[in-house]
C-alpha atoms as a PDB file:
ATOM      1  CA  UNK A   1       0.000   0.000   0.000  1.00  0.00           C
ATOM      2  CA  UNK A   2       0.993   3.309  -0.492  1.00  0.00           C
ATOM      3  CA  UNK A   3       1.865   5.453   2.230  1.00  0.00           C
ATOM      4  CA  UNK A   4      -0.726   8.084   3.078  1.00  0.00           C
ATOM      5  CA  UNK A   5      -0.615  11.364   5.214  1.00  0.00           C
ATOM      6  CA  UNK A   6      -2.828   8.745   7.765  1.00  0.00           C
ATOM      7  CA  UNK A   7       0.621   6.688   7.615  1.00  0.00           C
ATOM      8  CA  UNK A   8       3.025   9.615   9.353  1.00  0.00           C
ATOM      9  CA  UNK A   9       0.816  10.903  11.544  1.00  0.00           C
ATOM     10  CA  UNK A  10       0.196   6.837  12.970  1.00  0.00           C
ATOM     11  CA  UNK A  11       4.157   6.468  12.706  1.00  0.00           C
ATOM     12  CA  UNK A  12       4.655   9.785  14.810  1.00  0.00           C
ATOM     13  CA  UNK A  13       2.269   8.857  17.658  1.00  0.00           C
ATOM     14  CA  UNK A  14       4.026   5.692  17.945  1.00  0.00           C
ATOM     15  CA  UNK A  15       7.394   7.238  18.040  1.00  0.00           C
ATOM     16  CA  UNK A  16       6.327   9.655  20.245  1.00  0.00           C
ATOM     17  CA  UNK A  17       4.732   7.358  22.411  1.00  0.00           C
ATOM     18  CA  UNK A  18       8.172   5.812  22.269  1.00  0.00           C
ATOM     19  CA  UNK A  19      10.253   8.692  23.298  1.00  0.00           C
ATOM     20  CA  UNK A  20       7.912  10.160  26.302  1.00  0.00           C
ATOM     21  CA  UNK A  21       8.398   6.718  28.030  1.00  0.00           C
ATOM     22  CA  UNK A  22      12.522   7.303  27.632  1.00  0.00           C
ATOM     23  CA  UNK A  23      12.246  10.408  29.129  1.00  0.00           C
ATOM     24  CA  UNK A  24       9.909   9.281  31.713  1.00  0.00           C
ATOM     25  CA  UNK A  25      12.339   6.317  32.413  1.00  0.00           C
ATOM     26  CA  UNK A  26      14.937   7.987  35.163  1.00  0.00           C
ATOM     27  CA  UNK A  27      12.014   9.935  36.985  1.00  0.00           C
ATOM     28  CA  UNK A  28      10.107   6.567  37.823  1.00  0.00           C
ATOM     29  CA  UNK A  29      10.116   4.389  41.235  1.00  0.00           C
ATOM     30  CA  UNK A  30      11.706   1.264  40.929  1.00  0.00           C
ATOM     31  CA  UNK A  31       7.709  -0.474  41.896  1.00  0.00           C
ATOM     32  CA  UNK A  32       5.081   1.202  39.581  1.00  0.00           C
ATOM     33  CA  UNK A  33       1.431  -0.031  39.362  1.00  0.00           C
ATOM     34  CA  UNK A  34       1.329  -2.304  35.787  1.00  0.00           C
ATOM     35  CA  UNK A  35      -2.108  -3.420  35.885  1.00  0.00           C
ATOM     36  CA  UNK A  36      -5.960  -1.943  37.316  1.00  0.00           C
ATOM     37  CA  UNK A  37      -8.604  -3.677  38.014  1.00  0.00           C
ATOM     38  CA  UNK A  38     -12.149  -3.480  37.096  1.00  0.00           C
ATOM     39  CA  UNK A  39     -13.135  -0.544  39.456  1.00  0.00           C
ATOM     40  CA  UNK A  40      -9.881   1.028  38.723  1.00  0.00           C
ATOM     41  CA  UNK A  41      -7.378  -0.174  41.577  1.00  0.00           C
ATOM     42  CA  UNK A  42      -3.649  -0.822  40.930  1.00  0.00           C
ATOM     43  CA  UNK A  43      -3.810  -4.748  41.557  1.00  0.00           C
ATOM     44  CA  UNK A  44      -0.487  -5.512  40.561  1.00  0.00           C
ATOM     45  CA  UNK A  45       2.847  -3.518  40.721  1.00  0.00           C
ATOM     46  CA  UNK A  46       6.317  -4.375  38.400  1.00  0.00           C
ATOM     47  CA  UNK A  47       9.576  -2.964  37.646  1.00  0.00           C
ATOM     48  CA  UNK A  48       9.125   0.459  35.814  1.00  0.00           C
ATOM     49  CA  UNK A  49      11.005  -1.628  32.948  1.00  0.00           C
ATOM     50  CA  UNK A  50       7.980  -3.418  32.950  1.00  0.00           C
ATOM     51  CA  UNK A  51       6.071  -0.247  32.108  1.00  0.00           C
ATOM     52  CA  UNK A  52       8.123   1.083  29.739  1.00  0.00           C
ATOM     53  CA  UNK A  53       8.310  -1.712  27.896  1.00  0.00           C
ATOM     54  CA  UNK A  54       4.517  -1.475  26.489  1.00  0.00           C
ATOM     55  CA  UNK A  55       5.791   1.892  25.343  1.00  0.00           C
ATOM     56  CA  UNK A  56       7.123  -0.019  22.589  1.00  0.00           C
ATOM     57  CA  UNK A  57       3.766  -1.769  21.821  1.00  0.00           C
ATOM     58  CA  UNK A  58       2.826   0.917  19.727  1.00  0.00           C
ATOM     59  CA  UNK A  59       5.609   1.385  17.066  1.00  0.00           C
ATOM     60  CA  UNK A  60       5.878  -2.548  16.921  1.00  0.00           C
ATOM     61  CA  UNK A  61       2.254  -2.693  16.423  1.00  0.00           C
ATOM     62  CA  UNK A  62       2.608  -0.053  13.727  1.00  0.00           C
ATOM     63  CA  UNK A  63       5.182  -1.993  11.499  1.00  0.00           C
ATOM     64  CA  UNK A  64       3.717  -5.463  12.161  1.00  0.00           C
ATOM     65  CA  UNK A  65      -0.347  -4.091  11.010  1.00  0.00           C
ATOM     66  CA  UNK A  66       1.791  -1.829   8.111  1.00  0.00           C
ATOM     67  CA  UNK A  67       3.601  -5.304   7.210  1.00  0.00           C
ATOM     68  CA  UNK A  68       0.367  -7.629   6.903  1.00  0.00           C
ATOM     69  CA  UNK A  69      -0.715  -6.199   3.377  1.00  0.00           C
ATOM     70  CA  UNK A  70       2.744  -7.794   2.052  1.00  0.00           C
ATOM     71  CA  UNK A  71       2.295 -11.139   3.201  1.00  0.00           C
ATOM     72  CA  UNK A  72      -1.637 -10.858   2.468  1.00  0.00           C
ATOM     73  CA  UNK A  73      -2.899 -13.647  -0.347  1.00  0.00           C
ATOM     74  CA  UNK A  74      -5.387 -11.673  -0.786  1.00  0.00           C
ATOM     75  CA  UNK A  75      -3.307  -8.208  -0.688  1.00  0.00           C
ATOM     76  CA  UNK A  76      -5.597  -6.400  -3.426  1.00  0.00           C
ATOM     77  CA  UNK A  77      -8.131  -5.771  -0.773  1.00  0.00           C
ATOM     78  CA  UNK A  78      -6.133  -3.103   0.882  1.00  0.00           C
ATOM     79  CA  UNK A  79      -5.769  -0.685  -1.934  1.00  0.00           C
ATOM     80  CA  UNK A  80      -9.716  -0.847  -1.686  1.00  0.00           C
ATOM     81  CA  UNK A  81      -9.947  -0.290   2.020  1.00  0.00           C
ATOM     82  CA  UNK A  82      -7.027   1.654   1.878  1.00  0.00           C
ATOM     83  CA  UNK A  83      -8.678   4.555   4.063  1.00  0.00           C
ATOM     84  CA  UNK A  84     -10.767   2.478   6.637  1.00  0.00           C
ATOM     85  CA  UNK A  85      -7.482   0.348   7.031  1.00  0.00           C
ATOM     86  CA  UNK A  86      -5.214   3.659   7.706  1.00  0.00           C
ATOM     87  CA  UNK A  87      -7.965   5.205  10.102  1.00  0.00           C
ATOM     88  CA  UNK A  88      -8.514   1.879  11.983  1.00  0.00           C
ATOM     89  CA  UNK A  89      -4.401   1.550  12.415  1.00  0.00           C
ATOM     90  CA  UNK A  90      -4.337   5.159  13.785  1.00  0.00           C
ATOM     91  CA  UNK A  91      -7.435   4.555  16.453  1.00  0.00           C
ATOM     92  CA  UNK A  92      -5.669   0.988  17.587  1.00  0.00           C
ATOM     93  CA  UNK A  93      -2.255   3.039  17.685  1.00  0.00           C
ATOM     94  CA  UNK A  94      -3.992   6.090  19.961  1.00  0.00           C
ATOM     95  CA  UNK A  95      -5.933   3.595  21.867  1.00  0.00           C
ATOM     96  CA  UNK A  96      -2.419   1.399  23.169  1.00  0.00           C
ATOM     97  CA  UNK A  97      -0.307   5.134  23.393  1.00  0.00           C
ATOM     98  CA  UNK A  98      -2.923   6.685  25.676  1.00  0.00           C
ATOM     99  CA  UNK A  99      -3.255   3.581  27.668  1.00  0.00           C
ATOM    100  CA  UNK A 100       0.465   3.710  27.693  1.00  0.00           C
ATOM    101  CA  UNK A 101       0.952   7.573  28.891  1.00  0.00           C
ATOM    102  CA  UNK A 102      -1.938   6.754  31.386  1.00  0.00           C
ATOM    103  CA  UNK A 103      -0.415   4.683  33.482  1.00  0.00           C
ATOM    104  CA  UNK A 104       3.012   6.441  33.491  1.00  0.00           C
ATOM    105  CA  UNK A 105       1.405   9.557  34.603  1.00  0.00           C
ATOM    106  CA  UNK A 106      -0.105   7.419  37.207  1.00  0.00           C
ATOM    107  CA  UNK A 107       3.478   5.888  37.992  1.00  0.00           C
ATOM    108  CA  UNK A 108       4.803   9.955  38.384  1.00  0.00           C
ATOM    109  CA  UNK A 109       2.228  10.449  40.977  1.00  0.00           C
ATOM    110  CA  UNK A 110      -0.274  12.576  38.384  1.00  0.00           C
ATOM    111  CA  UNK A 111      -3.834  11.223  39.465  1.00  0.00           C
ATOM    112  CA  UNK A 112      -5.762   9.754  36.536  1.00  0.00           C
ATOM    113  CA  UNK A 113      -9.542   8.611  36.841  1.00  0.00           C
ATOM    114  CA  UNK A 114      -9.329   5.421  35.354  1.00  0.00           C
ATOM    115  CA  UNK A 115     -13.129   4.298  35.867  1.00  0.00           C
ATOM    116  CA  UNK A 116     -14.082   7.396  33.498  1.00  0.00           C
ATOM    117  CA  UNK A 117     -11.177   8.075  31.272  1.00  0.00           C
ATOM    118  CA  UNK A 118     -10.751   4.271  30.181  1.00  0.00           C
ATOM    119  CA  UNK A 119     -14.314   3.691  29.317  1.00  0.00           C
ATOM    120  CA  UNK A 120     -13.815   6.522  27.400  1.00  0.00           C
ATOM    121  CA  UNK A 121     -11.074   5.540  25.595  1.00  0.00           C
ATOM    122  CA  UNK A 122     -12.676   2.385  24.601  1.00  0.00           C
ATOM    123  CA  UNK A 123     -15.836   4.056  23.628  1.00  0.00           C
ATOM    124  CA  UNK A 124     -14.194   5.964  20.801  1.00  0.00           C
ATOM    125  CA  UNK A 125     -12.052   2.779  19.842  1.00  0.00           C
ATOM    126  CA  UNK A 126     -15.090   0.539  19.318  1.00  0.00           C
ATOM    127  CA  UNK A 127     -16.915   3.585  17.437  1.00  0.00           C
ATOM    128  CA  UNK A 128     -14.597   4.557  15.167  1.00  0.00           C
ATOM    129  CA  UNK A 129     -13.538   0.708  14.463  1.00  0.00           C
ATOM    130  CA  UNK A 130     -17.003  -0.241  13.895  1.00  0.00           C
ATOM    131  CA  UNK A 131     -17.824   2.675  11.942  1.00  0.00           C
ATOM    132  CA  UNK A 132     -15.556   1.371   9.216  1.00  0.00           C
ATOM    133  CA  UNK A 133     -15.787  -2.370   9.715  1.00  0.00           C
ATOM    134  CA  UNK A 134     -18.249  -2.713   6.840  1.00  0.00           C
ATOM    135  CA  UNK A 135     -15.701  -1.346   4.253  1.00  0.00           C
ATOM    136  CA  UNK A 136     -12.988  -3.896   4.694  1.00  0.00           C
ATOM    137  CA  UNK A 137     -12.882  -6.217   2.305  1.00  0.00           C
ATOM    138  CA  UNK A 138     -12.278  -9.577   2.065  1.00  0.00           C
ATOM    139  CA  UNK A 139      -8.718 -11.011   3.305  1.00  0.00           C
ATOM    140  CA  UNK A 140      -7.148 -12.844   5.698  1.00  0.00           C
ATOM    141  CA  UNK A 141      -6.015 -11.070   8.742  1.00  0.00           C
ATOM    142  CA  UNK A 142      -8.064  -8.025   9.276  1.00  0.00           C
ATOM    143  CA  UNK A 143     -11.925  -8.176  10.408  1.00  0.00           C
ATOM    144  CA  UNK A 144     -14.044 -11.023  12.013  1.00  0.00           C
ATOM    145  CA  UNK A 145     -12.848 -14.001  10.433  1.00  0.00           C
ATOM    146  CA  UNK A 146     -14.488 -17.428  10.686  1.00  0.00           C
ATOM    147  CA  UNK A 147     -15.286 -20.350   8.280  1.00  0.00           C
ATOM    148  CA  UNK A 148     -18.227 -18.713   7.297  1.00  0.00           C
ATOM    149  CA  UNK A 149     -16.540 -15.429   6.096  1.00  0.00           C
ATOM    150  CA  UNK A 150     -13.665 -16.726   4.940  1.00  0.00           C
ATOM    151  CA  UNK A 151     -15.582 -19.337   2.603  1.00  0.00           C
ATOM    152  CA  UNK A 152     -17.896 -16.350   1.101  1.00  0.00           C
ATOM    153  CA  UNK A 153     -17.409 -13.002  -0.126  1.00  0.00           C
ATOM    154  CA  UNK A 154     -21.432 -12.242   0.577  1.00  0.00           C
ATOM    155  CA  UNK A 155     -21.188 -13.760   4.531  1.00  0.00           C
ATOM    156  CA  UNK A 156     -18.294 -11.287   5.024  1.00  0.00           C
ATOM    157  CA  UNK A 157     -19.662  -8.295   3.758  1.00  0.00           C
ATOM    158  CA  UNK A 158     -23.036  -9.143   5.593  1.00  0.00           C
ATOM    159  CA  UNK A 159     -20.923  -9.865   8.761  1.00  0.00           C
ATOM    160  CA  UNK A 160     -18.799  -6.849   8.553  1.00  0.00           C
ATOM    161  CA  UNK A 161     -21.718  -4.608   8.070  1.00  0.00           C
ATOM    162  CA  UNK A 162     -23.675  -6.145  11.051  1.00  0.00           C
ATOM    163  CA  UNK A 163     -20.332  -6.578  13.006  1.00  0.00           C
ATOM    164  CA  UNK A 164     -19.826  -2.929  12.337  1.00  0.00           C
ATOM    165  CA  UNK A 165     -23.528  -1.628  13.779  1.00  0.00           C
ATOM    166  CA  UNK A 166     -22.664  -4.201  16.972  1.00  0.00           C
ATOM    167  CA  UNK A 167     -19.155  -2.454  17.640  1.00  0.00           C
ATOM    168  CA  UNK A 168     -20.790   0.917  17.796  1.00  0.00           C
ATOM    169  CA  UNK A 169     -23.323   0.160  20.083  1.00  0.00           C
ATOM    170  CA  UNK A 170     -20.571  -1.635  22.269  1.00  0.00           C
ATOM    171  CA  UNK A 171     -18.391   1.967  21.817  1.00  0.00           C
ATOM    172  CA  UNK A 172     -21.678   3.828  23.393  1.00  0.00           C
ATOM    173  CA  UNK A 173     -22.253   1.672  26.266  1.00  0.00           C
ATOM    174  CA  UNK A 174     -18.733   2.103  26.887  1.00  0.00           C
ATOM    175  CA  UNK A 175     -18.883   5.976  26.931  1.00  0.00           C
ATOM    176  CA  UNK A 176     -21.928   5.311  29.670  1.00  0.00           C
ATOM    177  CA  UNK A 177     -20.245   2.862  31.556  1.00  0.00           C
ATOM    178  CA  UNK A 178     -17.657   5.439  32.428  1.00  0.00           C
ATOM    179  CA  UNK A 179     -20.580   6.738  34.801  1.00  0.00           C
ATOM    180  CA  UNK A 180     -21.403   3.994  37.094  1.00  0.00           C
ATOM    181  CA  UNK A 181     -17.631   2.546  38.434  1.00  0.00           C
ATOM    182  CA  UNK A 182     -16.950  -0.583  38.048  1.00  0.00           C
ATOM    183  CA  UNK A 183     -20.690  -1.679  37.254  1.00  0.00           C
ATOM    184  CA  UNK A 184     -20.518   0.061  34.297  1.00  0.00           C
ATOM    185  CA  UNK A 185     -17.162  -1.836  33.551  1.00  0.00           C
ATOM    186  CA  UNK A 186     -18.765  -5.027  33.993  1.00  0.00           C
ATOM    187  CA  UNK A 187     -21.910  -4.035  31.665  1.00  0.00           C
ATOM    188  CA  UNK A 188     -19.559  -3.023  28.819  1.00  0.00           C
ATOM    189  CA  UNK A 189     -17.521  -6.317  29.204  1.00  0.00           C
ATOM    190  CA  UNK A 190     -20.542  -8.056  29.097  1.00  0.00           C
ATOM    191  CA  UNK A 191     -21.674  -6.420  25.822  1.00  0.00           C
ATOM    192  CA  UNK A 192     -18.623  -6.939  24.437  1.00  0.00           C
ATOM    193  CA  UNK A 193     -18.964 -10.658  24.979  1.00  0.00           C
ATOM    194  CA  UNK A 194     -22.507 -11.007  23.425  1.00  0.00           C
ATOM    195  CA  UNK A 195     -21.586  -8.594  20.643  1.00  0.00           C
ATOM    196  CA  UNK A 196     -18.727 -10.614  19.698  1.00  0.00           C
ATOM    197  CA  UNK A 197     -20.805 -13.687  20.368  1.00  0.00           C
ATOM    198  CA  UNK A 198     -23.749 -12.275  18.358  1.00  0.00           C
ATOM    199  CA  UNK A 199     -21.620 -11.314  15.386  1.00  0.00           C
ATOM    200  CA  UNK A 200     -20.094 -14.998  15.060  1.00  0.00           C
ATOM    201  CA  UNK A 201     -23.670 -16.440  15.237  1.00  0.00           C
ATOM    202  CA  UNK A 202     -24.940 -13.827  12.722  1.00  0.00           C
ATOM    203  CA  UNK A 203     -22.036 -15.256  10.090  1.00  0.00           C
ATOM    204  CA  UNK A 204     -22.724 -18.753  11.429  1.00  0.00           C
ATOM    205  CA  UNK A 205     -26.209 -18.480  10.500  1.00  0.00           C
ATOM    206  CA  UNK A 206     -26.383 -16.058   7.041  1.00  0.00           C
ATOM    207  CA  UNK A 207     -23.665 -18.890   5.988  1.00  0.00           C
ATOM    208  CA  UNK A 208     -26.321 -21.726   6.360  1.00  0.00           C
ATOM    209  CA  UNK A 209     -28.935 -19.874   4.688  1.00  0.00           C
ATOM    210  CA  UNK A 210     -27.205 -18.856   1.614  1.00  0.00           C
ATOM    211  CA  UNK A 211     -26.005 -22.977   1.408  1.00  0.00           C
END
């Protein structure tokens, strides 16, 4: 694929991303919360190597999704959703360098509200993902792949466009989960299970009826 304006501006969050955990490196304790639970409690702490390490994530994450079009059988489908493909790679890219740069503010001492700002974050991941989910096309890495989609062209785009209305909804009960703690965690996790659930059945079952 060629490289769009999309492309650099990924690439520079991802670098970024990189650099801010560098320079965060010598001002961190040697114990820094690495993982929150549900209602937003540190319930694990590591080595701040530990936490700058996922500052990597991103750029990795950058050249491995950048790399898949190569190695693709099926690499014509990303000059056609070359757009929805660059937009979904920036989102996923935002989503891991916020989540990142949260919790080494939180390691500083800055105080973050998980329970709102992390429903948040995965509100807008979910919305703009499923809000182009229906214009990837056909391959074999990106999108909700199963038997059923794989086998037929029709089952995918019928999966992808139903896949892509279930995402969004998941997105907004995200955003409103953010407003009731750690219930509101549990209700989005929930959805997010039946949606993915739900999608899967959907392909399962417009696969049988087209047979």
């Amino acid at each position: 694929m060629r490289k769009n304006k999309i492309y650099f501006i990924t690439m520079g969050i991802a670098i970024i991303t990189l650099l801010l955990n560098l320079l965060a490196y010598p001002n961190l304790p040697d114990k820094v919360p690495v993982h929150w639970g549900i209602n937003g409690d540190v319930n694990r702490y590591g080595p701040k190597l530990e936490l700058v390490s996922l500052g990597v994530l991103p750029i990795v994450l950058f050249f491995f999704l950048n790399y898949l079009p190569v190695i693709d059988p099926k690499k014509q489908s990303y000059k056609l959703h070359k757009n929805a493909y660059s937009i979904m790679n920036l989102v996923i890219i935002l989503f891991l360098s916020c989540m990142n740069l949260i919790a080494i503010a939180s390691a500083l001492g800055i105080y973050v509200p998980f329970q709102k700002v992390v429903p948040i974050l995965f509100g807008i991941l979910f919305i703009v993902i499923g809000n182009y989910m229906a214009q990837i096309r056909h391959n074999y890495f990106i999108g909700f792949r199963s038997p059923w989609t794989l086998a037929s062209e029709y089952v995918w785009k019928k999966t992808h466009r139903f896949g892509g209305y279930v995402l969004v909804v998941i997105g907004l009960i995200s955003l409103i989960a953010g407003m009731f703690g750690s219930i509101g965690m549990q209700l989005f996790f929930t959805a997010l299970v039946i949606g993915i659930a739900g999608i899967y059945l959907y392909s399962y079952l417009i696969f049988k009826k087209k047979s």
